[in-house]
Each structure stands twice: as C-alpha cells, then as structure tokens.
Protein backbone atom coordinates (compact mmCIF):
# COMPACT_ATOMS: atom_id res chain seq x y z
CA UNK A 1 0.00 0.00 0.00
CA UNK A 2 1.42 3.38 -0.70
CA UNK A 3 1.44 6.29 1.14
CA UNK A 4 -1.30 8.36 -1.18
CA UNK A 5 -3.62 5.32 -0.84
CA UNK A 6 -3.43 5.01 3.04
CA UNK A 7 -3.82 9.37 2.87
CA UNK A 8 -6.97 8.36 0.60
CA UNK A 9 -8.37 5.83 3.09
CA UNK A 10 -7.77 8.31 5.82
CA UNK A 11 -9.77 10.96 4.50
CA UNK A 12 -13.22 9.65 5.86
CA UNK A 13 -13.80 9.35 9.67
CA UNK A 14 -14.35 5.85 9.13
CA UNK A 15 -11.32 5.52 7.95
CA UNK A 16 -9.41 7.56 10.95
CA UNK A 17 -12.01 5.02 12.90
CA UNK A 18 -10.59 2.17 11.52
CA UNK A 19 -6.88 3.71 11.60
CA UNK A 20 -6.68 4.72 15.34
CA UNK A 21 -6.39 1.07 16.88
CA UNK A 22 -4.55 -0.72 14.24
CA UNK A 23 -1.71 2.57 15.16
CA UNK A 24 -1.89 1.58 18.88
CA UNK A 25 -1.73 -1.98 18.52
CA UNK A 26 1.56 -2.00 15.85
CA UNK A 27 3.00 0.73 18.57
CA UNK A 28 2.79 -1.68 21.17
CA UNK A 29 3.81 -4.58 19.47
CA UNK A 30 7.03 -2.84 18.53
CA UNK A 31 7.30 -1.36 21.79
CA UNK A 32 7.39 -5.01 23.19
CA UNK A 33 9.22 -6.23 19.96
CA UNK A 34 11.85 -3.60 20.68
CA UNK A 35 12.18 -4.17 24.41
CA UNK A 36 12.28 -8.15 23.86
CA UNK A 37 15.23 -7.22 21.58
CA UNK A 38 17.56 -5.39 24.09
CA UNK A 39 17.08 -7.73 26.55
CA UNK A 40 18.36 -10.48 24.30
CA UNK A 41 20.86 -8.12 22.86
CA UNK A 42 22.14 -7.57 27.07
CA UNK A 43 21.64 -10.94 27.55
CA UNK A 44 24.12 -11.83 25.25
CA UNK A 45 26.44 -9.18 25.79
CA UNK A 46 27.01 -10.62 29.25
CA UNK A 47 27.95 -14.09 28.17
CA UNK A 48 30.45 -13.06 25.27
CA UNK A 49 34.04 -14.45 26.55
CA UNK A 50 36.59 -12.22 28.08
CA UNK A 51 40.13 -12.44 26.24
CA UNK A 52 41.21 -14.52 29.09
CA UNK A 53 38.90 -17.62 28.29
CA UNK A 54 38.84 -19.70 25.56
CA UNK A 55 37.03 -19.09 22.56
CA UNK A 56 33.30 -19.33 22.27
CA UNK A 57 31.36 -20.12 19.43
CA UNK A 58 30.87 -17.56 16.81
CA UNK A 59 28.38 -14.20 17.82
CA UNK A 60 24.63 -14.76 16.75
CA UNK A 61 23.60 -12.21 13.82
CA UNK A 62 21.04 -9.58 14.33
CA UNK A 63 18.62 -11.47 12.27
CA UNK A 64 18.98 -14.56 14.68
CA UNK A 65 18.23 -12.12 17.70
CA UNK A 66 15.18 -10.34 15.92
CA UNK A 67 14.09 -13.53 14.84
CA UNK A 68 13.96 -15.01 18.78
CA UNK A 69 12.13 -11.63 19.57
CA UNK A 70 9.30 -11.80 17.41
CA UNK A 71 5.78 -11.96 18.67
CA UNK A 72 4.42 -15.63 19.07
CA UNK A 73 0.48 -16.02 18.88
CA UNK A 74 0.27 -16.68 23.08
CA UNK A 75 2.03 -13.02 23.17
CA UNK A 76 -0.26 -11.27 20.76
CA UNK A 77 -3.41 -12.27 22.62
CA UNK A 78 -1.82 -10.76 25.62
CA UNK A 79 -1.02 -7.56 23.90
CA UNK A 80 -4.71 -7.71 21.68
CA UNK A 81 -6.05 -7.99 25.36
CA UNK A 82 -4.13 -4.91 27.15
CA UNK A 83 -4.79 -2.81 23.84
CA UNK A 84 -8.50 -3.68 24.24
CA UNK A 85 -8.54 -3.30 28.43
CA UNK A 86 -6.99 -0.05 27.58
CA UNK A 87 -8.95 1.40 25.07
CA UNK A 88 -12.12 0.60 26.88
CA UNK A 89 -10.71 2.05 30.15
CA UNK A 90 -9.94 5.33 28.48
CA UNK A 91 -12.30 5.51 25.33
CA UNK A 92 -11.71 9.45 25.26
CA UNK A 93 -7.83 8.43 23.28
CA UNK A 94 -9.86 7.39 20.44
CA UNK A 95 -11.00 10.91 20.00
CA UNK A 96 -7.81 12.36 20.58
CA UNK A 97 -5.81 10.68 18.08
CA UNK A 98 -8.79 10.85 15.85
CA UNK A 99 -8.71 14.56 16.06
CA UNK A 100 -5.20 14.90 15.93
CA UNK A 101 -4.99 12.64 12.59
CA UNK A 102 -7.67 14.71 10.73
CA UNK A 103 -6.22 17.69 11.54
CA UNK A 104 -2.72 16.12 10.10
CA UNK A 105 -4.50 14.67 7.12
CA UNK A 106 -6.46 18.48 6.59
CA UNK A 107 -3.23 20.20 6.74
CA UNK A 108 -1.72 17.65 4.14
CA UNK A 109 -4.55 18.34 1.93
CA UNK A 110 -4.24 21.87 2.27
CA UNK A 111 -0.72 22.16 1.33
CA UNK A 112 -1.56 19.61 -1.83
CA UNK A 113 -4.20 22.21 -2.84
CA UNK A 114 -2.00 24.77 -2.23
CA UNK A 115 0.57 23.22 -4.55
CA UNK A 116 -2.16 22.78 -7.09
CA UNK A 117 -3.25 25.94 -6.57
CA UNK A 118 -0.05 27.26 -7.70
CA UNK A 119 0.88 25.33 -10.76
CA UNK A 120 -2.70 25.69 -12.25
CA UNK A 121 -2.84 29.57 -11.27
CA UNK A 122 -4.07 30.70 -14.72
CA UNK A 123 -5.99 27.62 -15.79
CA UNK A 124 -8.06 29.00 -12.22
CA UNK A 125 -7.82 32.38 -12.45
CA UNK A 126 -7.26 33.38 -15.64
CA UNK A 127 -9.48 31.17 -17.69
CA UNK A 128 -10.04 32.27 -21.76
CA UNK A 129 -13.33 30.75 -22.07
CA UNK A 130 -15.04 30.12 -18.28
CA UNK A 131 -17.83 32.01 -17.85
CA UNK A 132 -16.66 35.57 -15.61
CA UNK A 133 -19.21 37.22 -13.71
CA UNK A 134 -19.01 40.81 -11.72
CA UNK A 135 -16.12 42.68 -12.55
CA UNK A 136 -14.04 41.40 -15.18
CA UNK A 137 -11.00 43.22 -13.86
CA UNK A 138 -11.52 42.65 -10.44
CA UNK A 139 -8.43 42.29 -7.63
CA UNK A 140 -9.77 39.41 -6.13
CA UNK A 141 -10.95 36.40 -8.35
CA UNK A 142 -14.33 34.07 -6.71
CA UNK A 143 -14.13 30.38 -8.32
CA UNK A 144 -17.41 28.10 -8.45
CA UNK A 145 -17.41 24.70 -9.63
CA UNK A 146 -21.15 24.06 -9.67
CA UNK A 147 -23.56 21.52 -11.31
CA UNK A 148 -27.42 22.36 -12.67
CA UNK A 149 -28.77 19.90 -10.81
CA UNK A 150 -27.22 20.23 -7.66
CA UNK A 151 -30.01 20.99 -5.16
CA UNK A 152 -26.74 22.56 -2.81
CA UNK A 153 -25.51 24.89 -5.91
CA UNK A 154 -29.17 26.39 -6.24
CA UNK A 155 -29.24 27.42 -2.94
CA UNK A 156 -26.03 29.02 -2.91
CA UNK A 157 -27.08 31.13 -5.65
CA UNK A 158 -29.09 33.44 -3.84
CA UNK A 159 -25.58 34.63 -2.03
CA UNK A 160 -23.76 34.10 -5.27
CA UNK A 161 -26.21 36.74 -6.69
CA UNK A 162 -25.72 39.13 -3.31
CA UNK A 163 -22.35 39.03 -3.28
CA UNK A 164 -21.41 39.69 -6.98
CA UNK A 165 -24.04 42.81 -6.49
CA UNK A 166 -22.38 44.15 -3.01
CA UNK A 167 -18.62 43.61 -3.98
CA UNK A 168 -18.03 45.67 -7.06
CA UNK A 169 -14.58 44.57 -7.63
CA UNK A 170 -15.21 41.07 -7.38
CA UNK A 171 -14.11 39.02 -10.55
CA UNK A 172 -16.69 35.34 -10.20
CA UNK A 173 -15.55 32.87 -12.19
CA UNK A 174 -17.88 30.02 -12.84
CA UNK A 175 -17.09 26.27 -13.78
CA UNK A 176 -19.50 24.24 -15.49
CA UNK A 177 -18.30 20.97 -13.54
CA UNK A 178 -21.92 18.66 -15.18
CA UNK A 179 -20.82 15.51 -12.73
CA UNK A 180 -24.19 14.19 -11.26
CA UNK A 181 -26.09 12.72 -14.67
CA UNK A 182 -26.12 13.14 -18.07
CA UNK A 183 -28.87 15.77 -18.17
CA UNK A 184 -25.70 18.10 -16.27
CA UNK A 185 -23.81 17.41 -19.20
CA UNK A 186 -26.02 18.77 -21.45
CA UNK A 187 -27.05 21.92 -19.55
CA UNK A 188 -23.59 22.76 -19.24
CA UNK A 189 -23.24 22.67 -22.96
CA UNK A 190 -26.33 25.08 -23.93
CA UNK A 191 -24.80 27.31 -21.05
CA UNK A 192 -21.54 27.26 -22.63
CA UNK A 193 -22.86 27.89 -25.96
CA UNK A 194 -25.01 30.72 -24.64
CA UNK A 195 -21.99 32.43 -23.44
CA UNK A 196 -20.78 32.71 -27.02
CA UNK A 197 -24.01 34.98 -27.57
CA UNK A 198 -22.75 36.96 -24.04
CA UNK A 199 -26.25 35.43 -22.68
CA UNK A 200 -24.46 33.11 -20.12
CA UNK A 201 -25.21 35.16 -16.71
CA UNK A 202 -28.95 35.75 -17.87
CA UNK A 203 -29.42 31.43 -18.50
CA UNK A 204 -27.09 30.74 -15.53
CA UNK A 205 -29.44 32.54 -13.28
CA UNK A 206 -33.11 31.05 -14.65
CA UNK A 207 -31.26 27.80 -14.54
CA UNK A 208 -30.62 28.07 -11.36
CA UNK A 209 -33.72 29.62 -10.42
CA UNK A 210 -35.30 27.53 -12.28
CA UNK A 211 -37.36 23.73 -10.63
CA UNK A 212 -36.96 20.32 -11.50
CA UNK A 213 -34.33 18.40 -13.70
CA UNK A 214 -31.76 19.86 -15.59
CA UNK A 215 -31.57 18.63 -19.12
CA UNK A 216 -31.06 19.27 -22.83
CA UNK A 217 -34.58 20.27 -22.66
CA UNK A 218 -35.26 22.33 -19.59
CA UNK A 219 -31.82 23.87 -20.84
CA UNK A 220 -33.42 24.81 -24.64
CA UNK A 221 -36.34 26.17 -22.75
CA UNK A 222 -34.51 28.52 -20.05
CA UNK A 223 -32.15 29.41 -22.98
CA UNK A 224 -35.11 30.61 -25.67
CA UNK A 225 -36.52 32.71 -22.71
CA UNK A 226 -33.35 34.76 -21.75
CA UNK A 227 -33.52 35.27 -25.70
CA UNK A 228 -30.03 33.83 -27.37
CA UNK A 229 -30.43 32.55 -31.27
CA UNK A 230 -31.79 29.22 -31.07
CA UNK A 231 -30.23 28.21 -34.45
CA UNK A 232 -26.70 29.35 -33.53
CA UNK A 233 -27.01 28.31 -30.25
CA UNK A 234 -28.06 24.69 -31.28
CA UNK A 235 -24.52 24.62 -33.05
CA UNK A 236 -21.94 26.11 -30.68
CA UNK A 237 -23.52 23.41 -28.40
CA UNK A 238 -21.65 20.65 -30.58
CA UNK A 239 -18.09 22.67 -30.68
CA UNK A 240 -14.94 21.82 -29.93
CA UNK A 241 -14.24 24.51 -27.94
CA UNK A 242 -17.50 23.55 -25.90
CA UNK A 243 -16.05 20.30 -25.31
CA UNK A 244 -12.53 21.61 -23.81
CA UNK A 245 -13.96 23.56 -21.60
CA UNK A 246 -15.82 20.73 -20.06
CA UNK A 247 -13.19 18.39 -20.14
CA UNK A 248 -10.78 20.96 -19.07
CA UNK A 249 -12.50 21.46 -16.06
CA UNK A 250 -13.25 17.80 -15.06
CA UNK A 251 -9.23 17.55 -15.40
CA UNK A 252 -9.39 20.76 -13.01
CA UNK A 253 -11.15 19.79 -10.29
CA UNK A 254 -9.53 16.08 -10.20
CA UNK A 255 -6.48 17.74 -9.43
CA UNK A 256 -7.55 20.13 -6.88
CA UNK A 257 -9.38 17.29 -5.55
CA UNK A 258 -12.57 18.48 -5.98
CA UNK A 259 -14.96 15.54 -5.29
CA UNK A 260 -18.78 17.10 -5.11
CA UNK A 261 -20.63 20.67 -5.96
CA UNK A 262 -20.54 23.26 -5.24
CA UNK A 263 -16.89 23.93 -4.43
CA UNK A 264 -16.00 27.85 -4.15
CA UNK A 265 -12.43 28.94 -4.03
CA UNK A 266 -11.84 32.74 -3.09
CA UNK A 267 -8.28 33.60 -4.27
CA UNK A 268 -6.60 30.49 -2.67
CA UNK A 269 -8.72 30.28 0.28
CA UNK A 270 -11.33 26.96 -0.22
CA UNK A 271 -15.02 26.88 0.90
CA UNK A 272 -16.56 23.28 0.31
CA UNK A 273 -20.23 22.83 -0.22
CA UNK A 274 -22.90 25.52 0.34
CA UNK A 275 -22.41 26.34 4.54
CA UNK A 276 -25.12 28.27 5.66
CA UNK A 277 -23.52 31.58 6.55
CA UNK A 278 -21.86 31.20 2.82
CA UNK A 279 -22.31 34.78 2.10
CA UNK A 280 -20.30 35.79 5.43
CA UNK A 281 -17.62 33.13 4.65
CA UNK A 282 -17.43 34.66 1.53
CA UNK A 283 -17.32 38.38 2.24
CA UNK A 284 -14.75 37.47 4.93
CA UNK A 285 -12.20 36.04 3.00
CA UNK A 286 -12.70 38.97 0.13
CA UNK A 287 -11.73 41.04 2.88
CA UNK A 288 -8.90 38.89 3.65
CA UNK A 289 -7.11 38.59 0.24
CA UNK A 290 -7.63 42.55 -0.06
CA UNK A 291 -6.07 42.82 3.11
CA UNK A 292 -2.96 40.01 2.97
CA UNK A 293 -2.72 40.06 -0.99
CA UNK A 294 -2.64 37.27 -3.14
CA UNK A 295 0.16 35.15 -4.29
CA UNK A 296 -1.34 33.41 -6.77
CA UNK A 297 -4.07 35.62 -8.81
C-alpha cells in the first residue's frame, strides 16, 4: 500500500475510525518487539568471553536475535487484550488521536491544494473561455465549480447573486463541472454555448432559479426565454471549444481534488459545499485577500 492510498483511506472518519487502533496496537507490538530485543541483545552481551577464556562459538547475527524476539500467537493475545482493556478504560484516546490525525491529514490536503493551486494559477484564475461574472477586472478572483442539478448549488445562488451585487470589484468565475447525470452534461453545454451569444449570466441565473431536472430540454427552454439565437445556439452546443472547456474542467477539479458541488475557491482560500452563513464566509475572506494580498491571482 502506498502512502497516497493510506492518505486516501484516511480521508473519511471511518477511515481515521478504523486507523486509530490498528496505530496503537503495531506501537505496542514494537514497543514489546523492541524491548524483547535489548534484553536479548544484554543478555548476550554478558555471556560473550573475556580475552582470558577460551574461545566461544561464533556471535549470533542480528537477524537470529530479531528472529527469537518476534511476537508468538500466546504473546499477541496478551497484547490484543491490554490494547482492548486499555482502550475501553480510556475511550476518550480514540478521540484524541482521531482529532489529531484529521487535523494532520487536513493540513496535508491543504498544502496539496495549495501546490495545485499554484501550478494551475491561470488555468483558475485566468481562464479564456469560463464564464466571468461581476467585474471582469476585479483584484480578487471568486471560483465556483457548480452543477445544474445540484439541489446545494441552487441554494447558494441566492448569495452568489448578493455578493457579486455588493462587492463591485469582485471578478466570479464560474465552472461548469456537469458531474451528477447526463442531463448536467447537457445543460452545461447550452450554457456554454449561450456564453458565445454573451447570454451566459442571464441562462445561468433562470437555470438556477429555475425547478426540476436539468436537461437538454429544460436547458433549450430557459435558454429561448433569456432570448439567445436558437439556431446558432443549437450549433456552438456541438463545438470543440464547448467540449474543452468541459473536459478541461473535469481535469481541473480532479487535481484540486474536488470531489462534489458546489466547491468555491476565493483567491486560494477553499469553501466546500454551500455552509449556511456562505455569504459571510465569503465576504470574509474577500476582505482577507484585499487585506494580505494574493500570491497566486
């Protein structure tokens, strides 16, 4: 197992869960391995021949002595049993070592995303065809990686909408990330397509607003009523340049790590999901990048 697939397992709680014993049990084992070791190692230390007396036999290796110090099955029931006697004597470790391995694991992700961050700086910030929202030349840069049918993204729109109208020199960027069905896919398409007309704010918002599935469909519909050319529109949907900009983004957010919508990023600062106070997270950290700067805009 490498080290990125135990970080991967780690990265539920059932997986920390899972984790936490398995750590305390190997620690005493090799505790008891190590201590069984230097006793041996004393032991024999004592009985080696001083140059006065006759030869002895030849010195056992280390492999013989580590080999006599392993764990036999009577000795591993003994140490399952004080690990378990332990553990249910003082059930409040659990949590500790819990807590203190997601907070490890957080900060490893953080510095990945960091690193990310930085090497994909333009592809994030800068992007020639992702729709841009607000200010175009605004000094700090909002990311959304959203879906049409994802119930959380439609209710994070109503502070999307606030925020873009109460910071001025905001620059929100939004990525069409269609990952929950097939219908996504094709919403994303007639949205990107509508951009090409300049329409893409007015659909992204009656899409949004809009009830029920998101299709090719409910799509056509939203996009005939925010009034883009049909015919036209019908044909950019098909484009290459359509197509990159999906794929593009899919390629994005696997590296960032980006596993569910809707995913905002303000500068390099990360809100997952749609919290409920999204608008003051939001606002916050605008505040935040004005104040500090940002390295990587």
């Amino acid at each position: 197992m490498t080290f990125a697939t135990i970080v991967e397992a780690l990265q539920s709680r059932k997986g920390v869960a899972l984790f936490v014993p398995a750590v305390l049990l190997l620690s005493l084992t090799l505790a008891i391995g190590q201590n069984d070791t230097a006793r041996i190692s004393t032991a024999r230390a004592e009985t080696v021949p001083s140059a006065t007396t006759a030869p002895a036999a030849a010195p056992t290796t280390d492999k013989t002595v580590v080999a006599e110090a392993t764990v036999n099955p009577r000795q591993r029931k003994e140490i399952e049993a004080i690990v378990k006697d332990y553990l249910l004597s003082n059930p409040e470790i659990m949590l500790e070592i819990q807590n203190a391995l997601e907070a490890k694991m957080d900060k490893l992700q953080a510095e990945r995303t960091a690193a990310v961050i930085k090497n994909s700086a333009t592809e994030i910030f800068h992007p020639p065809f992702s729709g841009v929202v607000g200010n175009a030349k605004g000094d700090v840069p909002i990311v959304e990686f959203f879906d049409y049918n994802c119930g959380y993204c439609k209710r994070a729109f109503g502070d999307v909408a606030k925020l873009i109208e109460k910071e001025k020199q905001v620059r929100f960027i939004l990525k069409e990330l269609p990952i929950l069905s097939k219908g996504s896919e094709e919403a994303s398409r007639v949205a990107l397509a509508a951009k090409m007309q300049g329409k893409y704010w007015e659909f992204h918002r009656a899409m949004l607003e809009n009830q029920g599935q998101a299709n090719e469909a409910s799509a056509l519909r939203v996009a005939e009523k925010v009034g883009v050319d049909m015919a036209k529109l019908k044909k950019d949907m098909a484009s290459p340049q359509v197509q990159k900009e999906i794929d593009e983004t899919r390629a994005l957010a696997t590296k960032l790590g980006i596993q569910g919508t809707p995913h905002f990023m303000v500068a390099d600062r990360v809100i997952p999901g749609a919290p409920e106070n999204l608008l003051e997270r939001m606002s916050s950290l605008v505040a935040e990048v004005r104040k500090e700067g940002c390295k990587v805009c």
